[in-house]
Protein backbone atom coordinates (compact mmCIF):
# COMPACT_ATOMS: atom_id res chain seq x y z
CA UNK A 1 90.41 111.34 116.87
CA UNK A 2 86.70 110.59 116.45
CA UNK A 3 84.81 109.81 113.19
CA UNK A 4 82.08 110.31 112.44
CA UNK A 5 81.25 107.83 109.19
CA UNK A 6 78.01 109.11 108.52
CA UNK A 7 78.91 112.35 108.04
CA UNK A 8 82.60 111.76 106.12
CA UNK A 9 83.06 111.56 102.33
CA UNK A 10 86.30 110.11 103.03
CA UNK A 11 85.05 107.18 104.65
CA UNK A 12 82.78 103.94 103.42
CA UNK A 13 79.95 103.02 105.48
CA UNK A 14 79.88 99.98 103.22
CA UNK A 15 82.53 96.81 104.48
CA UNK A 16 83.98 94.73 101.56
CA UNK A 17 81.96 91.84 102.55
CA UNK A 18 78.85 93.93 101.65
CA UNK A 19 80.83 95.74 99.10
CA UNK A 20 81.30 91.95 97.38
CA UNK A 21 77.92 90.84 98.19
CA UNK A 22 76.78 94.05 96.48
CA UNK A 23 78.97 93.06 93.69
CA UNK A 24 77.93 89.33 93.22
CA UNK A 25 74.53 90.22 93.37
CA UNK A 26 74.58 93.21 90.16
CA UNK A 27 76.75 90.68 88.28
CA UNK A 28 73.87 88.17 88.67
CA UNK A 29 71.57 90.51 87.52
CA UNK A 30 73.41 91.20 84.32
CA UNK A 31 74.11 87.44 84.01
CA UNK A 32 70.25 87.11 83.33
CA UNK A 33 70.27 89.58 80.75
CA UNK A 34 73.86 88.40 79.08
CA UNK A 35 74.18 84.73 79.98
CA UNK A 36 76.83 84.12 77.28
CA UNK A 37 79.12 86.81 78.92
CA UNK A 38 82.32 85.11 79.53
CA UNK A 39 83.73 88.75 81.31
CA UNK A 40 80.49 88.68 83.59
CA UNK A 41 80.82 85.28 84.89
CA UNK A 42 84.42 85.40 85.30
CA UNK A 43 84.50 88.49 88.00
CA UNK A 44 81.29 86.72 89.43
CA UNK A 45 83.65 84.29 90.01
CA UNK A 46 85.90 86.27 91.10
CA UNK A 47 84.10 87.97 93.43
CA UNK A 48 83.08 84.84 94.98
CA UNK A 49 86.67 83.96 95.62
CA UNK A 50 87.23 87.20 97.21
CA UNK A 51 84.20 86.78 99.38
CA UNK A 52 85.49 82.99 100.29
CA UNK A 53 82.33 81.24 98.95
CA UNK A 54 85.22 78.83 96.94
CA UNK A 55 82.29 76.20 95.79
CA UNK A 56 80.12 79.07 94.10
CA UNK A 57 83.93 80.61 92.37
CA UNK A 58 84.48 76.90 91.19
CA UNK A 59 81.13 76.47 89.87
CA UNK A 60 81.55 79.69 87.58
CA UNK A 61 85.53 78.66 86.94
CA UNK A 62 84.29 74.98 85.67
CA UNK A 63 81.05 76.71 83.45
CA UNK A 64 83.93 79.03 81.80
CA UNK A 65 86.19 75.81 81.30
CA UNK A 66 83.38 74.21 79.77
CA UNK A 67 83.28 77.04 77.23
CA UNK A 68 86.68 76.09 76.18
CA UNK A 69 88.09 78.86 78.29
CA UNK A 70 91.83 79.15 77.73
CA UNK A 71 92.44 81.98 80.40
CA UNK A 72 95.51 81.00 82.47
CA UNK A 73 93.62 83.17 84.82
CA UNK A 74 90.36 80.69 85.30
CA UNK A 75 92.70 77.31 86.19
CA UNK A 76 94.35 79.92 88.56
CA UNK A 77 91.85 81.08 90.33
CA UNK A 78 89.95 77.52 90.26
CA UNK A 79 93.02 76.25 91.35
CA UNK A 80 93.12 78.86 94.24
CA UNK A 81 89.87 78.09 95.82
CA UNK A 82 90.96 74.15 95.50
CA UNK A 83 93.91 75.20 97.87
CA UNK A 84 91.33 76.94 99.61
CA UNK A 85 88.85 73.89 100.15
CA UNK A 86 92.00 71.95 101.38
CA UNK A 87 91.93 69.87 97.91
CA UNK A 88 96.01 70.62 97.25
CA UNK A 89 96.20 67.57 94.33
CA UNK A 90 93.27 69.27 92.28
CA UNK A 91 94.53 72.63 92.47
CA UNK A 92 97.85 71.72 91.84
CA UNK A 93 96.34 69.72 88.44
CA UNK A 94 94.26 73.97 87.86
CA UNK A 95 97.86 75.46 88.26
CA UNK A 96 99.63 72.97 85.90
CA UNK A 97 97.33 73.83 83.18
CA UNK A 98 97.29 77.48 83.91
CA UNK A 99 100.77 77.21 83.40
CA UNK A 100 100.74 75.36 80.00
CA UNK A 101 98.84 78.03 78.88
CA UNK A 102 100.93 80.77 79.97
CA UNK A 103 104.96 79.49 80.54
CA UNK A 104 105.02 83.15 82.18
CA UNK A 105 102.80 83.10 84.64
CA UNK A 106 104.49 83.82 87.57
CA UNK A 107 101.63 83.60 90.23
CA UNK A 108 100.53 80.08 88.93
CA UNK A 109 104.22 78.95 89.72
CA UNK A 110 104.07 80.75 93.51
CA UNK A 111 100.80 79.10 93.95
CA UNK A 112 101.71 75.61 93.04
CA UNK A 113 104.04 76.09 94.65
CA UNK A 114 102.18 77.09 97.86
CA UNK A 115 100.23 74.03 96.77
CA UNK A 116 102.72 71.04 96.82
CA UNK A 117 104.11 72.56 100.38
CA UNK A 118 100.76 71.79 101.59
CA UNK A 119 102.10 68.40 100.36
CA UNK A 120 105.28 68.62 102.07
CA UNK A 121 106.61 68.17 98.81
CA UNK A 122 109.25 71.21 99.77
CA UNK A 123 112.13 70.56 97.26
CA UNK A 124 109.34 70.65 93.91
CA UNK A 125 107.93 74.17 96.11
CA UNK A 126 111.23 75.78 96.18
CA UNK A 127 111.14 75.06 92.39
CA UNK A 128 107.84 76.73 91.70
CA UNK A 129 108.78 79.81 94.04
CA UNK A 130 112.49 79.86 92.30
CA UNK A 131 110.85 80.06 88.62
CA UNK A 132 107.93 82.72 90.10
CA UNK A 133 111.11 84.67 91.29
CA UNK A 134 113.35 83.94 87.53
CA UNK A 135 110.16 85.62 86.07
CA UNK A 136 109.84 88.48 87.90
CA UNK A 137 112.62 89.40 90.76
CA UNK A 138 110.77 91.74 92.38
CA UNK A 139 108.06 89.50 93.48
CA UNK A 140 108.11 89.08 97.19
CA UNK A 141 105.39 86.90 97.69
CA UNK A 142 107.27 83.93 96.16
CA UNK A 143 110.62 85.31 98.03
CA UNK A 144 108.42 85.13 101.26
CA UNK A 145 107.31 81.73 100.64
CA UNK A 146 110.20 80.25 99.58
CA UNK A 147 111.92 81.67 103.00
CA UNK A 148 109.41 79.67 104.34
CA UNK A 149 109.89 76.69 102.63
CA UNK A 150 113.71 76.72 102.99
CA UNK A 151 112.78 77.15 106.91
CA UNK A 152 110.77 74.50 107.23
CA UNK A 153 113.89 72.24 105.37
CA UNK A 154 116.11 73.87 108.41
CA UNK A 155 117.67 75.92 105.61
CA UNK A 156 117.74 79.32 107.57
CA UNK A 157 120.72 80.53 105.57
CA UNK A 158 118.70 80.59 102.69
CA UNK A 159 115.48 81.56 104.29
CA UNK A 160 117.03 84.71 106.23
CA UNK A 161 119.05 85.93 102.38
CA UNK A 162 114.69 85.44 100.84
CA UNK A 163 113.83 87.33 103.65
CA UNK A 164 116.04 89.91 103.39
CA UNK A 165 115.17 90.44 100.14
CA UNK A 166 111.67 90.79 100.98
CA UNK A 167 112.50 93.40 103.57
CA UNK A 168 114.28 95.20 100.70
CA UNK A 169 111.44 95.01 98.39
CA UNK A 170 109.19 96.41 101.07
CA UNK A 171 111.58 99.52 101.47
């Protein structure tokens, strides 16, 4: 089969990175006009983060924090691109307030968790990943990363029955 991009409605000659450079650059733009938009800056942010420029993400994470942002979503993501920079102790310190905002929030639990194995700290990761899981059982990221948690404590028993589970979420 041969396409022919230029010519096909069903295909983007545009690649997410330019897609998300696209992106960053009209949220910019309306950043000038609306400075005080706390939506605007926070997919800027965003954005960054999905484009892997984590100090830029961080930089419009902090300036929402600094507006006495209470969005479990901000000290997620901050905390995300902290993982990302290699810096587990400060994300870890994003994730533990997203989480005292939001008791719920069962991707700041799978990515602390993710977090403190980056600290070898596996028995307080299988924690995180067990109460991501309690929240929501259908979640397989936190069953895939507790399976490999539990492997990397020798615990295949436990690892195989997560990634079972994962192979039946996934069917």
């Amino acid at each position: 089969m041969n396409f022919n991009w230029k010519n096909d409605g069903d295909l983007s000659a545009k690649s997410d990175r330019d897609y998300l450079s696209d992106l960053i650059q009209s949220l910019t733009h309306d950043l000038h006009t609306d400075s005080s938009s706390r939506e605007i800056l926070f997919k800027r942010g965003n954005a960054y983060l999905d484009s892997g420029l984590y100090e830029h993400a961080i930089k419009d994470y902090t300036e929402l924090m600094e507006k006495n942002e209470e969005d479990c979503r901000v000290w997620n993501n901050r905390g995300i691109c902290y993982r990302a920079l290699m810096a587990p102790e400060a994300a870890i310190s994003d994730f533990d307030k997203a989480i005292s905002l939001n008791k719920l929030y069962r991707d700041a639990y799978n990515n602390r968790g993710m977090a403190l194995s980056d600290l070898e700290k596996y028995g307080d990761a299988i924690k995180d990943f067990s109460k991501s899981i309690e929240i929501d059982n259908s979640y397989v990221y936190a069953y895939n990363n507790r399976a490999m948690t539990f492997w990397a404590l020798g615990k295949k028993e436990e690892a195989f029955a997560d990634y079972e589970k994962v192979k039946q979420l996934f069917a």
